[in-house]
N, C-alpha and C. Protein backbone atom coordinates (compact mmCIF):
# COMPACT_ATOMS: atom_id res chain seq x y z
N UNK A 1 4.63 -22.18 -6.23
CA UNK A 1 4.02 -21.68 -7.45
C UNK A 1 2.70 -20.97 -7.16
N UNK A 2 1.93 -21.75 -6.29
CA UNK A 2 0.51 -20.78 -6.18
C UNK A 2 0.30 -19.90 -5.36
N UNK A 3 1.68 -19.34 -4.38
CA UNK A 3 2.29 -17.67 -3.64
C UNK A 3 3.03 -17.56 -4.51
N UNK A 4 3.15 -17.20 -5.35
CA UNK A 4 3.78 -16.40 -6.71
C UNK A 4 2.67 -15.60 -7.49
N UNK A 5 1.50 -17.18 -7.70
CA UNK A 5 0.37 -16.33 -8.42
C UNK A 5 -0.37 -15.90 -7.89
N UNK A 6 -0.44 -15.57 -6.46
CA UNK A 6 -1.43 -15.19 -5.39
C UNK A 6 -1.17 -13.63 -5.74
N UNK A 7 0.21 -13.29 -5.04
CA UNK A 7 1.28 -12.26 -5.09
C UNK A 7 1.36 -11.60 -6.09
N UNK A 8 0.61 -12.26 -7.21
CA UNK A 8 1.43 -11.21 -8.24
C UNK A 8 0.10 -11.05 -9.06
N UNK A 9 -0.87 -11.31 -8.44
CA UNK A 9 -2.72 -10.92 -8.94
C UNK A 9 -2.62 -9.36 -8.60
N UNK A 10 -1.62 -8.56 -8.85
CA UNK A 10 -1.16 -7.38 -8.38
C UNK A 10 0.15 -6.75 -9.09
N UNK A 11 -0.26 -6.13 -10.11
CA UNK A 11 1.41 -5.22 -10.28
C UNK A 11 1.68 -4.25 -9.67
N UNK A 12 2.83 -4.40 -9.52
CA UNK A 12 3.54 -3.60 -8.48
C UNK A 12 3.10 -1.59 -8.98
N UNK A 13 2.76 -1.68 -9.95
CA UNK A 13 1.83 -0.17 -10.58
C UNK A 13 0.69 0.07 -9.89
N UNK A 14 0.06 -1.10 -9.72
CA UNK A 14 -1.24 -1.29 -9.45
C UNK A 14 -1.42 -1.41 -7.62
N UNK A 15 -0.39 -1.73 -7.17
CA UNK A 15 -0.27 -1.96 -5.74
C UNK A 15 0.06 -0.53 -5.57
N UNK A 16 0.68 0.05 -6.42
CA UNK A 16 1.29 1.77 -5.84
C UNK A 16 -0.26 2.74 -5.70
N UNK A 17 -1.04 2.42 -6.96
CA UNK A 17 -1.88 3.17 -6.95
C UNK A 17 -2.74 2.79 -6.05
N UNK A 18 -3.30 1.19 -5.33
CA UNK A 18 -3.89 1.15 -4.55
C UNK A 18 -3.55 1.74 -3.27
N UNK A 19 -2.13 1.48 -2.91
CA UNK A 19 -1.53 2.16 -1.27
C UNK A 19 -2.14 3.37 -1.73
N UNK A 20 -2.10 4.74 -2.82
CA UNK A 20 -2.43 5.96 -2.53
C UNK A 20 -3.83 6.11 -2.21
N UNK A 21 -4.71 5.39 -3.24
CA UNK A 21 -6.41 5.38 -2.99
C UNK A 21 -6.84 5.30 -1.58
N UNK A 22 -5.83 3.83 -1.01
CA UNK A 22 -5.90 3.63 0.61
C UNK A 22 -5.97 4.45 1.54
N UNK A 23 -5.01 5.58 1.41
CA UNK A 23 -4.93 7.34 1.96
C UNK A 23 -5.95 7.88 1.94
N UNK A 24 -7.25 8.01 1.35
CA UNK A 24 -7.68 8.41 1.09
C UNK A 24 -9.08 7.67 1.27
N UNK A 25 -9.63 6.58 1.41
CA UNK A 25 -10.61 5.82 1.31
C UNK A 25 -10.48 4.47 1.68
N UNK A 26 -11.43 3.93 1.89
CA UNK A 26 -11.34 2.41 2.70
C UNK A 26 -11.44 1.72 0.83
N UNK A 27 -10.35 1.00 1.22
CA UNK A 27 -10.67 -0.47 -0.07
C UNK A 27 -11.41 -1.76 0.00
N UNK A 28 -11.70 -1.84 -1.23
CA UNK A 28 -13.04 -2.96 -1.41
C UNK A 28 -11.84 -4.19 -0.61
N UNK A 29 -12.75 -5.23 0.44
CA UNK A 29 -12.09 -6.19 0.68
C UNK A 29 -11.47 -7.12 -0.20
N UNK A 30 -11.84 -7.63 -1.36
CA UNK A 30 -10.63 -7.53 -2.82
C UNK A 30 -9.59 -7.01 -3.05
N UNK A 31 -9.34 -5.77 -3.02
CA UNK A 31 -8.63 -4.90 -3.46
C UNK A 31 -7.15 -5.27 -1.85
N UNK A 32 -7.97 -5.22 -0.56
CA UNK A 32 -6.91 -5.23 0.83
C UNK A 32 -6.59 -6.48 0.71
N UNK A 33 -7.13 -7.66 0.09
CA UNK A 33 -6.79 -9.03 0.24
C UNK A 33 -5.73 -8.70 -0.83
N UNK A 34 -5.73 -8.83 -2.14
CA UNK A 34 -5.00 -8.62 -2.90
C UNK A 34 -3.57 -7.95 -2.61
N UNK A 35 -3.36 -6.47 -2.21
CA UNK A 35 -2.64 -5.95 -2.14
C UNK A 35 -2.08 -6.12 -0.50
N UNK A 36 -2.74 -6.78 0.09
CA UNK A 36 -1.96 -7.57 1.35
C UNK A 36 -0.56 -8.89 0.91
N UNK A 37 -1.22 -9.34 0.23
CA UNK A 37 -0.53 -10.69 -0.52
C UNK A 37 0.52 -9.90 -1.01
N UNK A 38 0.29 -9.51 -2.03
CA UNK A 38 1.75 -8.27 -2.75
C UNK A 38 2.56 -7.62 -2.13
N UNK A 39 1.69 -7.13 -0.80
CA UNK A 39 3.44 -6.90 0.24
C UNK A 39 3.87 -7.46 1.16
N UNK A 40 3.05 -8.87 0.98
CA UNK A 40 3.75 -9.75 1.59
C UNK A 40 4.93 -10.27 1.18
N UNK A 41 5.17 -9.78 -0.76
CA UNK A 41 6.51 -10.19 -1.69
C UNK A 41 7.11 -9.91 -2.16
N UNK A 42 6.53 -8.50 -2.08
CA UNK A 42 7.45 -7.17 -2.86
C UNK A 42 7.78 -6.32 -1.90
N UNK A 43 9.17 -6.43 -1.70
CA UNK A 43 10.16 -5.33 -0.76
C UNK A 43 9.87 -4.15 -1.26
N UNK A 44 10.12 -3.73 -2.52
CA UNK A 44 9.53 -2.52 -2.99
C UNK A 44 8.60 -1.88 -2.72
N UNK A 45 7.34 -2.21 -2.94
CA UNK A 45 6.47 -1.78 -2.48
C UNK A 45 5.93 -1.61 -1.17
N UNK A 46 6.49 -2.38 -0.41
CA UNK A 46 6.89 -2.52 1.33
C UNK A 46 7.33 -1.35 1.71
N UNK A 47 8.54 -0.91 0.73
CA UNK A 47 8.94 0.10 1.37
C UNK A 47 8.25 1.48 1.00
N UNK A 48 7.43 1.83 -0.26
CA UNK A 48 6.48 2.10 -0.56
C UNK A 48 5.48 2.60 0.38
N UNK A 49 4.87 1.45 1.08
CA UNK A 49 4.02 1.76 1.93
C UNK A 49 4.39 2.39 2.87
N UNK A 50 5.79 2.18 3.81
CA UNK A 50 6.36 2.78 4.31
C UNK A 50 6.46 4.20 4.31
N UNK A 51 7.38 4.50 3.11
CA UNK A 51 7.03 5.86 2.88
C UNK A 51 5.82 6.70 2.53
N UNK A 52 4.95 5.95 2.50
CA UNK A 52 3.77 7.32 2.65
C UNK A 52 2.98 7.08 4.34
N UNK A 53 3.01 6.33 4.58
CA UNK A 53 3.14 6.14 6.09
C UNK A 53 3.77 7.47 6.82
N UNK A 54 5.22 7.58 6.76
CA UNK A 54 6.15 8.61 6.90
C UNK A 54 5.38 9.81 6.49
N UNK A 55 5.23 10.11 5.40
CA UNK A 55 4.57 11.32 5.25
C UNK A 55 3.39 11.86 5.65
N UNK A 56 2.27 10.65 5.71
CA UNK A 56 1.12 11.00 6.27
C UNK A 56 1.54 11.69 7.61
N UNK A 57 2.38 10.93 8.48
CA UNK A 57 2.38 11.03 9.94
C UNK A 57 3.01 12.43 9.81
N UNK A 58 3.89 12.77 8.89
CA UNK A 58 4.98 14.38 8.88
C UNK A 58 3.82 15.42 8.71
N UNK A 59 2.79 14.97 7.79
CA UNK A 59 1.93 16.24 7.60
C UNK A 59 1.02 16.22 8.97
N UNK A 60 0.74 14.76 9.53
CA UNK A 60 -0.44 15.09 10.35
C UNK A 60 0.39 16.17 11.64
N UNK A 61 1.73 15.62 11.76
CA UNK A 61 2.45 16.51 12.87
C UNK A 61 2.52 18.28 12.30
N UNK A 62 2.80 18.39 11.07
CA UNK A 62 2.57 20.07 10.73
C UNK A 62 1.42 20.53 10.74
N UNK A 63 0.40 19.62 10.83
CA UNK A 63 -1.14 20.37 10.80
C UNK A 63 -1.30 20.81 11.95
N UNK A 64 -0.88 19.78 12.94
CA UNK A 64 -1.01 19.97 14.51
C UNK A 64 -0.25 21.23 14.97
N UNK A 65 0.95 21.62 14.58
CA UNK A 65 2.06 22.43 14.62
C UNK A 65 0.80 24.08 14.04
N UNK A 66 -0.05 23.91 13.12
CA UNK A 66 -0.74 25.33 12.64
C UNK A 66 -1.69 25.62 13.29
């Protein structure tokens, strides 16, 4: 019960918008504790992170490529 409510001090909306902010800027240690826990339980968003992972790395390889 209390990794359920750890995990879910995070909607999965709210975990999306943090992974993008993350791209972009370091997160308040709140914010990485939090949304650490959340993909520790949500496959979704796991894979989420994943995919912009993927993309970061696709653009950093076409920048290199110009």
């Amino acid at each position: 019960m209390l990794l359920h409510r750890l995990t879910h001090l995070v909607s999965c909306r709210e975990a999306s918008r943090l992974l993008s902010q993350r791209e972009e800027q370091r997160l308040a240690a709140a914010e990485r504790i939090k949304l650490a826990l959340h993909l520790r339980a949500c496959e979704a968003c796991t894979r989420f992170a994943r995919q912009l992972a993927l993309i970061r790395e696709a653009l950093a390889r076409y920048r290199a490529r110009s």
